[in-house]
C-alpha atoms as a PDB file:
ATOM      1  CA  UNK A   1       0.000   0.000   0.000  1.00  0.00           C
ATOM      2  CA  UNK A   2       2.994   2.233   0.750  1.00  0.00           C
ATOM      3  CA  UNK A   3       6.354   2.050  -0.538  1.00  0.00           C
ATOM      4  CA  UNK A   4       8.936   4.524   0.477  1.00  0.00           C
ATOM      5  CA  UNK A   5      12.874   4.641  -0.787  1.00  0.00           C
ATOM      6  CA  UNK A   6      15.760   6.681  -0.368  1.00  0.00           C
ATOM      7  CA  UNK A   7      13.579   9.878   0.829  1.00  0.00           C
ATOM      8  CA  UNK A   8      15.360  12.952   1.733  1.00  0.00           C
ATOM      9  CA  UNK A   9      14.447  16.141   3.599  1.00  0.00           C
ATOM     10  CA  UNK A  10      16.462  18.991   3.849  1.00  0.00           C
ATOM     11  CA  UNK A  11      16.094  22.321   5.903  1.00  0.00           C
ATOM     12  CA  UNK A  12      18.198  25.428   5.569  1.00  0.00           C
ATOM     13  CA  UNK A  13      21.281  22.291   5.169  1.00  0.00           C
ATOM     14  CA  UNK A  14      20.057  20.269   7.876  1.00  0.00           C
ATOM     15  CA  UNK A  15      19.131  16.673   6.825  1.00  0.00           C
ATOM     16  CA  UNK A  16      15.767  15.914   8.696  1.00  0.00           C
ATOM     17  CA  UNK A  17      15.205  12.875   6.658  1.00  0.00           C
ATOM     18  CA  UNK A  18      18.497  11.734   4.733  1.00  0.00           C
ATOM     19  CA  UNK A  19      17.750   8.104   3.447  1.00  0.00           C
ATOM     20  CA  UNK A  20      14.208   7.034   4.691  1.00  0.00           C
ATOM     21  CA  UNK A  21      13.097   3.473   3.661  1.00  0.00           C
ATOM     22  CA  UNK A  22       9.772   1.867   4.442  1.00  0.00           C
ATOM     23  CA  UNK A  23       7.192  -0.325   3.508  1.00  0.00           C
ATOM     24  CA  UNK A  24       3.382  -1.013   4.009  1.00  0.00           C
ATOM     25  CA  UNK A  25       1.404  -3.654   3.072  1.00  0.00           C
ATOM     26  CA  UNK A  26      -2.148  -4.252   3.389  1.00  0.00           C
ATOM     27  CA  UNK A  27      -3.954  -5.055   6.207  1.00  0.00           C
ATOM     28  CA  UNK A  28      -0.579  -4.422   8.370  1.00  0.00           C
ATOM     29  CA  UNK A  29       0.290  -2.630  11.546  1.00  0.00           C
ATOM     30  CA  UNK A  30       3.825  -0.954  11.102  1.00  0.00           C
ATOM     31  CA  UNK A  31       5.341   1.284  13.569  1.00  0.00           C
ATOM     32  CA  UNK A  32       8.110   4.039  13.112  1.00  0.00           C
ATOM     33  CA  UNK A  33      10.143   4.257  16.200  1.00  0.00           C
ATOM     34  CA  UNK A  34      13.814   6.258  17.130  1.00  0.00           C
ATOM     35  CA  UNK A  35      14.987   8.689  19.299  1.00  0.00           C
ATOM     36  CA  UNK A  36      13.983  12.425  19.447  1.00  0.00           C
ATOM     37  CA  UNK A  37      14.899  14.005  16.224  1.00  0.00           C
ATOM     38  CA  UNK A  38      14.824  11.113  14.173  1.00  0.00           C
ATOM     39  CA  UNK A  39      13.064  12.344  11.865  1.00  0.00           C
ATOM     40  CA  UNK A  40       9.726  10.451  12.276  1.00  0.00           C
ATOM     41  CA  UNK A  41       7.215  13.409  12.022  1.00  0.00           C
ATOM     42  CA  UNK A  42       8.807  14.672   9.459  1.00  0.00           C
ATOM     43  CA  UNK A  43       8.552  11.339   7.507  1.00  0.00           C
ATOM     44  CA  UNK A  44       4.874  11.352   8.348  1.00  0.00           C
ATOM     45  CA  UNK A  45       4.945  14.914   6.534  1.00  0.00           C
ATOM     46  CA  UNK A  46       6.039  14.064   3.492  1.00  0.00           C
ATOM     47  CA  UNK A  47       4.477  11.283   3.116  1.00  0.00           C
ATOM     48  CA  UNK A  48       1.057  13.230   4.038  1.00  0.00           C
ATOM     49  CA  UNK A  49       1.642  15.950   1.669  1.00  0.00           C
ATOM     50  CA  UNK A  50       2.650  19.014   4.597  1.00  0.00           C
ATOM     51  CA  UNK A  51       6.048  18.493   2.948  1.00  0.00           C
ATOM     52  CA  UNK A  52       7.740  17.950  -0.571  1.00  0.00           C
ATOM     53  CA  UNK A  53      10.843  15.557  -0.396  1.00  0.00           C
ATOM     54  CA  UNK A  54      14.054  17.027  -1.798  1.00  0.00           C
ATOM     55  CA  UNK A  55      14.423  13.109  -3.382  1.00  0.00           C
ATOM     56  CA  UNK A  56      13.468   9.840  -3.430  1.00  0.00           C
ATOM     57  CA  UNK A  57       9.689   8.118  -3.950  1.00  0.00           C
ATOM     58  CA  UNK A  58       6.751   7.885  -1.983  1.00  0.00           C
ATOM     59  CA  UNK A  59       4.251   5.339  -3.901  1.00  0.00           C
ATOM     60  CA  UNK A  60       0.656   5.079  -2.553  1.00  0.00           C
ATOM     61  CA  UNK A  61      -0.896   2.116  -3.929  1.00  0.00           C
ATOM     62  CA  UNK A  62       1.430   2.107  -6.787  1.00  0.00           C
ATOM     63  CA  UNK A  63       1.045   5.445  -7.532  1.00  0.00           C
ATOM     64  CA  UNK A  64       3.846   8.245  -7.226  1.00  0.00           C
ATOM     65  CA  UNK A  65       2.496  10.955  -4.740  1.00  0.00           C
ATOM     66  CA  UNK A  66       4.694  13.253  -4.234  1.00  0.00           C
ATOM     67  CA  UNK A  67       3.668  17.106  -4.523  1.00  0.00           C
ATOM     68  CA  UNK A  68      -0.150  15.891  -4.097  1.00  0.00           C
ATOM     69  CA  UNK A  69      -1.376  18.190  -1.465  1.00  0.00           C
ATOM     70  CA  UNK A  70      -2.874  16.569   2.053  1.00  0.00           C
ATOM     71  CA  UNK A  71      -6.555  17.006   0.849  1.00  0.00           C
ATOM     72  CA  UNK A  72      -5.855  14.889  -2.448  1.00  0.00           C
ATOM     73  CA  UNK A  73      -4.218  12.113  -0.722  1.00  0.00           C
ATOM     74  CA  UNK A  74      -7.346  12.148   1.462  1.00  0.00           C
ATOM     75  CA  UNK A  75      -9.437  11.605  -1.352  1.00  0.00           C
ATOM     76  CA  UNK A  76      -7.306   8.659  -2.266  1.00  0.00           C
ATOM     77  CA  UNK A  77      -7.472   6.852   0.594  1.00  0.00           C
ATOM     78  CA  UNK A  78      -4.897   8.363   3.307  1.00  0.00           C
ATOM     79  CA  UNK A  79      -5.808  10.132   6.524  1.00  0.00           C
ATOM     80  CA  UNK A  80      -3.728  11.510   9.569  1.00  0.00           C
ATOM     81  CA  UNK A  81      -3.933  12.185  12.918  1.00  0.00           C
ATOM     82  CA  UNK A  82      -1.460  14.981  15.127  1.00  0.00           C
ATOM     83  CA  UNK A  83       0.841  15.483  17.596  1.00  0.00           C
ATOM     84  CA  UNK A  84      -0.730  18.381  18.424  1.00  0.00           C
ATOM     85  CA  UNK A  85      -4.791  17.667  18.168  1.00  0.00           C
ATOM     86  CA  UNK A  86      -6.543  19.288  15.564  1.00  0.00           C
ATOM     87  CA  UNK A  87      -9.997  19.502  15.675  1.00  0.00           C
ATOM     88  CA  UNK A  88     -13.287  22.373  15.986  1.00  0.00           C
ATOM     89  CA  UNK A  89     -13.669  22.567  19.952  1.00  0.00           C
ATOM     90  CA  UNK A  90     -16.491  25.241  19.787  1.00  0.00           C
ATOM     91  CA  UNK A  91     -18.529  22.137  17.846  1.00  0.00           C
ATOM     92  CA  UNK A  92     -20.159  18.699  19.655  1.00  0.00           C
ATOM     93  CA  UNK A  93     -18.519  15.737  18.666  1.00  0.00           C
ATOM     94  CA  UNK A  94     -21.337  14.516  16.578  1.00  0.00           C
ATOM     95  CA  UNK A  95     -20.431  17.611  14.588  1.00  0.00           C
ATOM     96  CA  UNK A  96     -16.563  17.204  14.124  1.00  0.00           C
ATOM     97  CA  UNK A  97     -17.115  14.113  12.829  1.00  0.00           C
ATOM     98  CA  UNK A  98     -19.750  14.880  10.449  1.00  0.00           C
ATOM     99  CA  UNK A  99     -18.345  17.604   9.049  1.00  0.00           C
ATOM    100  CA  UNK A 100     -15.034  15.372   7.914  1.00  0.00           C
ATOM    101  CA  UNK A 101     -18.472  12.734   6.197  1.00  0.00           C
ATOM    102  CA  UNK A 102     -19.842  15.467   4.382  1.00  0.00           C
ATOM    103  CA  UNK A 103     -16.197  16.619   3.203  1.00  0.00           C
ATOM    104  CA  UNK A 104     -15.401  13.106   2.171  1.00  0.00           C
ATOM    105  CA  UNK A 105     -19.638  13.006   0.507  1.00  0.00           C
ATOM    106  CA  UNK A 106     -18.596  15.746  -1.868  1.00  0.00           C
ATOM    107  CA  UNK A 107     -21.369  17.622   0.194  1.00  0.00           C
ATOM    108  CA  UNK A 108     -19.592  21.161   1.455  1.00  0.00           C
ATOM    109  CA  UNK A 109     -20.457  23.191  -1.070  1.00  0.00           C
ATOM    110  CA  UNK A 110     -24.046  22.816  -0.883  1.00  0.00           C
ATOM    111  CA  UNK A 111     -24.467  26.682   1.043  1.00  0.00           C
ATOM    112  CA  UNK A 112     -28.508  26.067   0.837  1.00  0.00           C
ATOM    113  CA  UNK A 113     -28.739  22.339   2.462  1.00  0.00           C
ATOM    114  CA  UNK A 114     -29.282  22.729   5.979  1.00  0.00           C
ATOM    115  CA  UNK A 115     -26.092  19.946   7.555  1.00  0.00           C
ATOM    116  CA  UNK A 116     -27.788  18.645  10.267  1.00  0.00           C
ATOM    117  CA  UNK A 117     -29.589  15.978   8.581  1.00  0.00           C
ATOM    118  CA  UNK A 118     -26.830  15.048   6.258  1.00  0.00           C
ATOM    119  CA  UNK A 119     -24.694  11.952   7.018  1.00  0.00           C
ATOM    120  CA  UNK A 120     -26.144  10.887  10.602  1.00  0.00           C
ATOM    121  CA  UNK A 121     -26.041   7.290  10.244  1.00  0.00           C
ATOM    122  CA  UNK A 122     -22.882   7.464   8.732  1.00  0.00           C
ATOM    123  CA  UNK A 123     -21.383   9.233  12.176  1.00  0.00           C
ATOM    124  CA  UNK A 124     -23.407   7.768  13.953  1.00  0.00           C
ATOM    125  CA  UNK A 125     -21.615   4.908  12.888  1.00  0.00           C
ATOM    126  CA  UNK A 126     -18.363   5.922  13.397  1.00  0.00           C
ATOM    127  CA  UNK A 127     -19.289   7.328  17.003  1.00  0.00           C
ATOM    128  CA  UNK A 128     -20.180   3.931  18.255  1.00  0.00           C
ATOM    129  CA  UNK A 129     -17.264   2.211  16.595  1.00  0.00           C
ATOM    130  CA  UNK A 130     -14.819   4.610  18.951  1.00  0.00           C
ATOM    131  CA  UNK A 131     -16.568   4.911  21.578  1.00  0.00           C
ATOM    132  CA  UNK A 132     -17.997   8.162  21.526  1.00  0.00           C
ATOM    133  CA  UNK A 133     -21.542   7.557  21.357  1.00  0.00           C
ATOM    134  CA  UNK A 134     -22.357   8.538  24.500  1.00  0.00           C
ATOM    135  CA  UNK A 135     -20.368  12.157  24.039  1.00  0.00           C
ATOM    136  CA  UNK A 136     -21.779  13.164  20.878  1.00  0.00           C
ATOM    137  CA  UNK A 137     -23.343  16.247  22.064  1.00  0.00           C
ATOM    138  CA  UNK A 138     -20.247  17.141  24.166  1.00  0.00           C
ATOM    139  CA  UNK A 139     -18.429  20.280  23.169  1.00  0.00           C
ATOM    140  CA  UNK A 140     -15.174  19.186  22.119  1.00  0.00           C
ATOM    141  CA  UNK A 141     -13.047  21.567  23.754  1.00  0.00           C
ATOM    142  CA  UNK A 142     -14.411  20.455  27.126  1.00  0.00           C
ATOM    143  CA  UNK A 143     -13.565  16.828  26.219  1.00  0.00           C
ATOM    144  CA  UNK A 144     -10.548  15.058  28.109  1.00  0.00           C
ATOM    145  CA  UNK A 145      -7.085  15.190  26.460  1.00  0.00           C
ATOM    146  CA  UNK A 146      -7.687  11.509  25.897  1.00  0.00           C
ATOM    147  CA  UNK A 147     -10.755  11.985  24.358  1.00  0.00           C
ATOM    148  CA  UNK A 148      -9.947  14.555  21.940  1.00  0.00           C
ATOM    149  CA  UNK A 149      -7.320  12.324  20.412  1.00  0.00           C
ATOM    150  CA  UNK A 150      -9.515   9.739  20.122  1.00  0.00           C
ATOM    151  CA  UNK A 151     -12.048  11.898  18.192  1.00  0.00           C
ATOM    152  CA  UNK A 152      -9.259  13.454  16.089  1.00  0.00           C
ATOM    153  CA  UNK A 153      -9.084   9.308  14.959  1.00  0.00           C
ATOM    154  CA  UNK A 154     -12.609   9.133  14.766  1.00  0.00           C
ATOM    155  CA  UNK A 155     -12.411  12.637  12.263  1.00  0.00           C
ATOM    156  CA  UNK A 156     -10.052  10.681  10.396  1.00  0.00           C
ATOM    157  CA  UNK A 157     -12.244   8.367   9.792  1.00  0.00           C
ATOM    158  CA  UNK A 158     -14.573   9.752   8.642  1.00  0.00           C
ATOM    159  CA  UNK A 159     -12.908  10.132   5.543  1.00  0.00           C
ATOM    160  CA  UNK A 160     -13.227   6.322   4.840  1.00  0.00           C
ATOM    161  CA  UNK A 161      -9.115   5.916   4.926  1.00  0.00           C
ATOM    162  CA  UNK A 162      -7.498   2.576   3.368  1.00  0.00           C
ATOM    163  CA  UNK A 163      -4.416   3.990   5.186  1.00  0.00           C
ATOM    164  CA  UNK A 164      -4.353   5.533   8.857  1.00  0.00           C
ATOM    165  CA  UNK A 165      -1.226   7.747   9.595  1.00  0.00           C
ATOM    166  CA  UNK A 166      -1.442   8.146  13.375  1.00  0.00           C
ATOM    167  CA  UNK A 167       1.675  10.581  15.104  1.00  0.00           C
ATOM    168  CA  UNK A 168       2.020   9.389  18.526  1.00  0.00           C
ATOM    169  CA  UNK A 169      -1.612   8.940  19.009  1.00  0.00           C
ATOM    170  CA  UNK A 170      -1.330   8.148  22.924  1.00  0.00           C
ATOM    171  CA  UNK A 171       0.779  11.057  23.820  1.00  0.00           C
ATOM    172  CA  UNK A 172      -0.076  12.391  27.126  1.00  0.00           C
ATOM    173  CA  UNK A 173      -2.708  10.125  27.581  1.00  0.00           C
ATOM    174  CA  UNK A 174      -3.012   8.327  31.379  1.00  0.00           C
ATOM    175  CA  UNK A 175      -2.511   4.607  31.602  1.00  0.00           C
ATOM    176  CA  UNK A 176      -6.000   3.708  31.488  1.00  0.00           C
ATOM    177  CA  UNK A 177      -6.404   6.291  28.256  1.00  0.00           C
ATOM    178  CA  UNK A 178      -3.431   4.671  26.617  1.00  0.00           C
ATOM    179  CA  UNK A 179      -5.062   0.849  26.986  1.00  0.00           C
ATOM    180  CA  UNK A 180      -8.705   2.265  25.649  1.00  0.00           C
ATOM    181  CA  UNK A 181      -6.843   4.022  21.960  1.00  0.00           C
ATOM    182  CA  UNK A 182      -4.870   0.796  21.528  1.00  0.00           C
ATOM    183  CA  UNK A 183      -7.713  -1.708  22.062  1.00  0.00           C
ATOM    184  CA  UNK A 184      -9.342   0.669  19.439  1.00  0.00           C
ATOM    185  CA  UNK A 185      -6.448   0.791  17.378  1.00  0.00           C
ATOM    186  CA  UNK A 186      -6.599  -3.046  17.354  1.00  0.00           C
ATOM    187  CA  UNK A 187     -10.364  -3.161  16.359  1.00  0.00           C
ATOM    188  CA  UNK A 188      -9.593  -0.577  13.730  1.00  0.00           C
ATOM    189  CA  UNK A 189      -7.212  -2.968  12.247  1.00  0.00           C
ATOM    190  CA  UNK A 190      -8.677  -6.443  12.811  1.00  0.00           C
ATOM    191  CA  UNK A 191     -12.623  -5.695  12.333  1.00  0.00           C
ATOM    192  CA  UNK A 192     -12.424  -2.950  10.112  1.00  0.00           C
ATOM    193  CA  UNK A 193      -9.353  -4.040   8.031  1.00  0.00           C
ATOM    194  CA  UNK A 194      -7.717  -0.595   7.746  1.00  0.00           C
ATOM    195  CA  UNK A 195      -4.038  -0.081   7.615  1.00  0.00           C
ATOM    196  CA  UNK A 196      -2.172   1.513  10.115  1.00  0.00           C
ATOM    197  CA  UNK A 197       1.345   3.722   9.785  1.00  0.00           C
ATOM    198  CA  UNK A 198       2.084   4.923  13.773  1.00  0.00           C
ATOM    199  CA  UNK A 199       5.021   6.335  15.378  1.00  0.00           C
ATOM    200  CA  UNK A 200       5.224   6.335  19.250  1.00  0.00           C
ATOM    201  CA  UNK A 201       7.570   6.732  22.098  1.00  0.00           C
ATOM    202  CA  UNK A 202       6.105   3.817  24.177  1.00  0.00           C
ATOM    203  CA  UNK A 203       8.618   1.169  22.626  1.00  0.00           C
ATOM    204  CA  UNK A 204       6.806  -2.103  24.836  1.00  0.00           C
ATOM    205  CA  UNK A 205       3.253  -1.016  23.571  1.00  0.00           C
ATOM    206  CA  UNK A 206       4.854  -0.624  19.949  1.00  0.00           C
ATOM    207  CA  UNK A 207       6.637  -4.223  20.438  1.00  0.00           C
ATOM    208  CA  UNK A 208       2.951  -5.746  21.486  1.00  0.00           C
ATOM    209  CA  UNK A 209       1.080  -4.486  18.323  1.00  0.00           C
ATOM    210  CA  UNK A 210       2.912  -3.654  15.842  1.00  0.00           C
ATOM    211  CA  UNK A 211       3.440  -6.166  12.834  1.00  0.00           C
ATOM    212  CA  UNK A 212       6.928  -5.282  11.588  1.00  0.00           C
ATOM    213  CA  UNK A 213       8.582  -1.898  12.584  1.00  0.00           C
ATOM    214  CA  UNK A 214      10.867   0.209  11.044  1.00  0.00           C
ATOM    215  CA  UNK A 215      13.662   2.517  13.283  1.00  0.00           C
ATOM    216  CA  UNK A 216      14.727   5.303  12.346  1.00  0.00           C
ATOM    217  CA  UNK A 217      18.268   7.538  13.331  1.00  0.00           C
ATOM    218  CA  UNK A 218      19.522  10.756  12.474  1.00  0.00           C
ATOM    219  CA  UNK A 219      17.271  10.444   9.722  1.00  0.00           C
ATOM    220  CA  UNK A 220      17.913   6.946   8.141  1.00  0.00           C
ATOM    221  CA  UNK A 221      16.437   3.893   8.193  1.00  0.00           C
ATOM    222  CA  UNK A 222      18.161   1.392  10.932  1.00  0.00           C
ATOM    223  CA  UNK A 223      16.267  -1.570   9.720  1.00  0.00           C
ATOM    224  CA  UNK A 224      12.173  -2.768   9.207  1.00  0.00           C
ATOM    225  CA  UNK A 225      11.375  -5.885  10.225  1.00  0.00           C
ATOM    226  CA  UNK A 226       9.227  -8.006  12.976  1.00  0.00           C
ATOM    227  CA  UNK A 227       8.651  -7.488  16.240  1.00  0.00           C
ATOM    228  CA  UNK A 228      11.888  -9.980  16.710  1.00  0.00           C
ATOM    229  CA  UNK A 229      13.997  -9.242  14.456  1.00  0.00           C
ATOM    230  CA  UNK A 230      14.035  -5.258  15.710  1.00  0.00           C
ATOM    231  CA  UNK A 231      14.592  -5.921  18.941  1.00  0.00           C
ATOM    232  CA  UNK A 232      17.204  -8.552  18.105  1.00  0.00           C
ATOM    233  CA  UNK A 233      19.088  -6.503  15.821  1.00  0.00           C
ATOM    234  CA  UNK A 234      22.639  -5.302  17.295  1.00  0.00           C
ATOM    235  CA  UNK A 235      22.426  -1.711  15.927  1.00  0.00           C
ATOM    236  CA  UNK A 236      19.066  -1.150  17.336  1.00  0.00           C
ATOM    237  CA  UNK A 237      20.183  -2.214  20.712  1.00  0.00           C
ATOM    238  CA  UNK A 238      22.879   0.116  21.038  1.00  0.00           C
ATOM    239  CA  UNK A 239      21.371   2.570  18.715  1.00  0.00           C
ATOM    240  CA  UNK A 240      17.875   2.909  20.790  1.00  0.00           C
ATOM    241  CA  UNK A 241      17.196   0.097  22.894  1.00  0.00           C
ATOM    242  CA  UNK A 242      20.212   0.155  24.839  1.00  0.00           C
ATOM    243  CA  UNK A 243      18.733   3.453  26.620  1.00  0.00           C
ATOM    244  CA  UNK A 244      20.174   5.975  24.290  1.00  0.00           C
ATOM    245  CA  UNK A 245      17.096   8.881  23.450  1.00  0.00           C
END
């Protein structure tokens, strides 16, 4: 589904990203993990679109995608969650969600329409299927931390994704917050057969759910591979796992 080689990133001659390689098949889990400025966000930039690489290829089912700007590669089947959550907190969280359904329907432009009656079973939907049925007339700016990232997934979704790009999606998040997003993450991934691209600082949650992961230094690509084979891998060990962040 993805396919990245030999990307480069450059900023005012610093080399953010200086040989990125990755891969992403169907149906997978794959993690990006590495120490603090590794580079990982701003992998997940250009392969989003916030970013044009300097060089190398980013193929998205096949097709070339660089230059394609964030809201074309969300028509095509890729959505992405923040660091930093984005989403309307004057609006409920029936709302935020809708609004990314009626986006995705083609259905923004109608000024006349009122939106309140568009794409409710649709949300609804998607509400239940995160666990936010019971919020959706919250405002989302009085929503937990923890809850806001969730609905920033639950936005994302509702852009019918093939791929999910999530950026540390339990940062900050308690304990108990952190074990709710990954059992979702899971049922994202095993009922509703979606893809998923993460990066994440918690290396024993990433080890525990990820299919293969791929570590990253000063840039590069360390190695992709399983669960095993990262954390047996003598460069990794002194490169991350050994304790140096």
């Amino acid at each position: 589904m993805l396919q990245i080689k030999s990307l480069r990133k450059s900023f005012d001659g610093f080399q953010a990203v200086k040989d990125a390689n990755l891969s992403v098949n169907q149906g997978e889990v794959v993690a990006v993990i590495g120490p603090n400025g590794a580079g990982k966000t701003t992998l997940f930039n250009l392969v989003s679109g916030q970013l044009r690489p300097d060089a190398g290829s980013v193929l998205f089912k096949g097709e070339d995608i660089r230059g394609l700007s964030p809201y074309q590669l969300c028509r095509k089947g890729m959505s992405r969650s923040f660091q930093i959550v984005k989403i309307f907190s004057r609006m409920s969280v029936f709302e935020n969600v809708q609004t990314a359904v009626i986006s995705r329907m083609g259905k923004t432009s109608n000024f006349f329409t009122p939106a309140g009656g568009i794409a409710v079973k649709e949300t609804e939907r998607i509400l239940e299927a995160m666990g936010l049925s019971g919020k959706r007339d919250r405002i989302c700016g009085l929503l937990s931390h923890g809850d806001q990232k969730v609905l920033e997934m639950a936005i994302s979704l509702g852009s019918d994704p093939q791929l999910l790009i999530l950026d540390e999606p339990t940062a900050g998040m308690s304990s108990e917050e952190t074990a709710t997003t990954i059992d979702l993450m899971k049922r994202l991934s095993g009922e509703m057969g979606l893809t998923i691209l993460f990066c994440e600082h918690d290396v024993e949650l990433v080890f525990s759910f990820s299919d293969r992961i791929m570590v990253m230094q000063q840039g590069s690509t360390i190695i992709q591979g399983t669960p095993d084979q990262v954390r047996n891998d003598p460069q990794v060990k002194k490169a991350y796992l050994g304790g140096h962040d």
